[in-house]
Protein backbone atom coordinates (compact mmCIF):
# COMPACT_ATOMS: atom_id res chain seq x y z
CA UNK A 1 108.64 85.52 77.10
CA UNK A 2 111.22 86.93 78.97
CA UNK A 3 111.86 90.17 80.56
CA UNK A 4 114.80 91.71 79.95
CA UNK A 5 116.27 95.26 80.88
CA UNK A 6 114.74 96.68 77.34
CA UNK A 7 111.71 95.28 77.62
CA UNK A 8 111.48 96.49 81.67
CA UNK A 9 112.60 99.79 80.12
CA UNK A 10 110.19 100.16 77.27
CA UNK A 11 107.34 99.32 79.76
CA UNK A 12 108.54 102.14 82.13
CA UNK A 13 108.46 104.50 79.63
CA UNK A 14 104.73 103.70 78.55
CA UNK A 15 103.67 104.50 81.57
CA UNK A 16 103.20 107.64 80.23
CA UNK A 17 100.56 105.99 77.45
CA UNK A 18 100.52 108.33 74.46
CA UNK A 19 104.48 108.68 74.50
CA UNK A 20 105.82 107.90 70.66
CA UNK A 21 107.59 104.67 70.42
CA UNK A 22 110.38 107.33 68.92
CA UNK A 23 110.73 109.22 71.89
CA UNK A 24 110.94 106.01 73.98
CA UNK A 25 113.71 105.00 71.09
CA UNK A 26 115.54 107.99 71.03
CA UNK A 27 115.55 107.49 75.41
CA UNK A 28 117.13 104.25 75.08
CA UNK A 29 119.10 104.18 72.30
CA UNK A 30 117.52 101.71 69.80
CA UNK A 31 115.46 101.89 66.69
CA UNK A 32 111.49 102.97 66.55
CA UNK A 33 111.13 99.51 64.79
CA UNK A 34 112.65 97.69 68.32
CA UNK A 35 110.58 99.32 70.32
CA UNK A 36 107.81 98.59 67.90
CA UNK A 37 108.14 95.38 67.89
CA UNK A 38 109.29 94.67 71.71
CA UNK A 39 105.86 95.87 72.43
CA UNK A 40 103.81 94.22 69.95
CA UNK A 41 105.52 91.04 71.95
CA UNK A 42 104.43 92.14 74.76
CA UNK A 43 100.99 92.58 74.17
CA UNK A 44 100.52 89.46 72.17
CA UNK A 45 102.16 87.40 75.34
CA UNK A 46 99.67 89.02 77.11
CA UNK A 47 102.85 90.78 79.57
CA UNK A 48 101.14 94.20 78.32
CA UNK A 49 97.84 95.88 77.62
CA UNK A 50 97.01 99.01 76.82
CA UNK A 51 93.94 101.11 78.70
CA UNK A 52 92.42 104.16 78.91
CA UNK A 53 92.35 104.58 82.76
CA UNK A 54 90.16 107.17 84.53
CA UNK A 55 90.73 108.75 87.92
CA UNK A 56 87.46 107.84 89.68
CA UNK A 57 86.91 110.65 92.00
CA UNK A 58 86.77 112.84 88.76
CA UNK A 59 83.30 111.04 88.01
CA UNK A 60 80.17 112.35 90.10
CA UNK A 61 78.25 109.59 91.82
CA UNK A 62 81.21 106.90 91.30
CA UNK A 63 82.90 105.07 94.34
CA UNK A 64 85.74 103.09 94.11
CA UNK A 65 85.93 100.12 96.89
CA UNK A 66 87.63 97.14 97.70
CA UNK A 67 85.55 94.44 99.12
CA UNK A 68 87.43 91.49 101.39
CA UNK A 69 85.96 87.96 100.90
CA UNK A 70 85.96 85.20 103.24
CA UNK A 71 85.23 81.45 101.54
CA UNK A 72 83.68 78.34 103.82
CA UNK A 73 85.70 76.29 101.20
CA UNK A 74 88.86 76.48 99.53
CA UNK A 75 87.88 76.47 95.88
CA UNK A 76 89.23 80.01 95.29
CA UNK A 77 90.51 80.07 92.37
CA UNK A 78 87.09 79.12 90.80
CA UNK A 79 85.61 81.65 92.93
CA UNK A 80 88.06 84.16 91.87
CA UNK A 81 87.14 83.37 88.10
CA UNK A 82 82.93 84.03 89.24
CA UNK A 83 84.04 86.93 91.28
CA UNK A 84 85.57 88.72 88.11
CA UNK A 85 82.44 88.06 85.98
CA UNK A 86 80.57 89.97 88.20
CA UNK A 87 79.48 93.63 86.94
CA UNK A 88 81.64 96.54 88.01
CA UNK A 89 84.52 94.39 89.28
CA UNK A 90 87.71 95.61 88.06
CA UNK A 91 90.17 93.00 89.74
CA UNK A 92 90.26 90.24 91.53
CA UNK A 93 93.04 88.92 93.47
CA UNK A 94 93.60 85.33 95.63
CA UNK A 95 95.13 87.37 98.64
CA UNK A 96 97.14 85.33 102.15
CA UNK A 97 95.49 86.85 105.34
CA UNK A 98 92.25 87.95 106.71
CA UNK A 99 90.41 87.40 103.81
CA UNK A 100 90.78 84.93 100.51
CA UNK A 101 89.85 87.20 97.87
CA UNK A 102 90.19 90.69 97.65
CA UNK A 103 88.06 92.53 94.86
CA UNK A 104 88.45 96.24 93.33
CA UNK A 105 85.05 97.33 92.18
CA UNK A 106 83.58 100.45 90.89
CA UNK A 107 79.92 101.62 91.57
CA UNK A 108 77.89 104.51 90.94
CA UNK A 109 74.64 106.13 91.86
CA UNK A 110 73.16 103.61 89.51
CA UNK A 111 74.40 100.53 90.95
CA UNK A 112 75.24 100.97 94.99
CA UNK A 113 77.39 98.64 97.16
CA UNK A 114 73.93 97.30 98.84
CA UNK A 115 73.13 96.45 95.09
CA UNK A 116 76.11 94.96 94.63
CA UNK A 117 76.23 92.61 97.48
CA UNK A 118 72.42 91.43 97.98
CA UNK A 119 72.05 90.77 94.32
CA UNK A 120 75.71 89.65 93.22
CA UNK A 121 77.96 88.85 96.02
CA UNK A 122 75.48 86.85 97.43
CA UNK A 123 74.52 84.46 94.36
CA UNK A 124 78.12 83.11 94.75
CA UNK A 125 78.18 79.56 96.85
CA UNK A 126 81.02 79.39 100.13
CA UNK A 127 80.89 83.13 101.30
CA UNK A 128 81.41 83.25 104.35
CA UNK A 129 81.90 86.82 105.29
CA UNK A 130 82.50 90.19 103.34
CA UNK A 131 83.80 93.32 104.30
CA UNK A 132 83.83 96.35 102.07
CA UNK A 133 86.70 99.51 102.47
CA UNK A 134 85.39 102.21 100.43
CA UNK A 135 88.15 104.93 98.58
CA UNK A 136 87.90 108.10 99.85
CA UNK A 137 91.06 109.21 98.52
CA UNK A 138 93.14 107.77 96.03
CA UNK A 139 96.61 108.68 95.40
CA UNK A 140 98.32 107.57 91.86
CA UNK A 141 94.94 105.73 91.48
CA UNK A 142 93.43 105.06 87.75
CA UNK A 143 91.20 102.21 86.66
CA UNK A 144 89.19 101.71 83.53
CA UNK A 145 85.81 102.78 83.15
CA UNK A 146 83.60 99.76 83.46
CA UNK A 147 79.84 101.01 84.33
């Protein structure tokens, strides 16, 4: 599909998630029926998705982290796709640099980082090393709720 301005626009505007495709009209100029439809486009293209996201220091006992992977070999992205199927990852991204893979996971009191690595982490073949960076802080920071 391609992006145009609209579409760029439309998306802008739902970053606000519960706006009315009539306000986001009534913004841009066009009919409740384009933006309807612009964004039923979207989504089916799989360009767009729509999530509740939470702010993660607002739950007790949960820890966002991001852990850095290091492979022995350079099947990634099939590591990538095992990565993501792991519980409590959120993302997982090839990355250039240090590491190979970068993951975004969410824990709680329930299901720790040791947990996480011993019984998950490590099942995967070809890693090397692993390096977690736990969020203290989080500015402009929302995920979905996973756990």
């Amino acid at each position: 599909m391609f992006i145009d301005q609209l579409n760029l626009d439309i998306i802008r505007h739902l970053r606000e998630g519960r706006k009315s495709f009539k306000k986001i009209a009534d913004a841009l100029g066009v009919t409740e029926n384009t933006i309807r439809a612009r964004v039923n486009k979207l989504c089916e293209d799989g360009i767009l998705d729509f999530t509740g996201n939470i702010d993660p220091e607002s739950f007790k006992g949960h820890r966002l982290l991001y852990l850095g992977v290091k492979l022995t070999d350079l099947d990634i992205s099939r590591k990538g796709e095992d990565f993501s199927r792991l519980p409590g990852v959120l993302s997982v991204a090839i990355v250039t640099g240090r590491y190979d893979i970068i993951l975004q996971v969410l824990l709680n009191d329930q299901f720790n980082l040791l947990e996480f690595i011993t019984e998950h982490v490590a099942k995967i073949e070809g890693v090397q090393t692993v390096e977690s960076f736990i969020v203290y802080k989080g500015y402009n920071l929302k995920v979905p709720y996973i756990l």
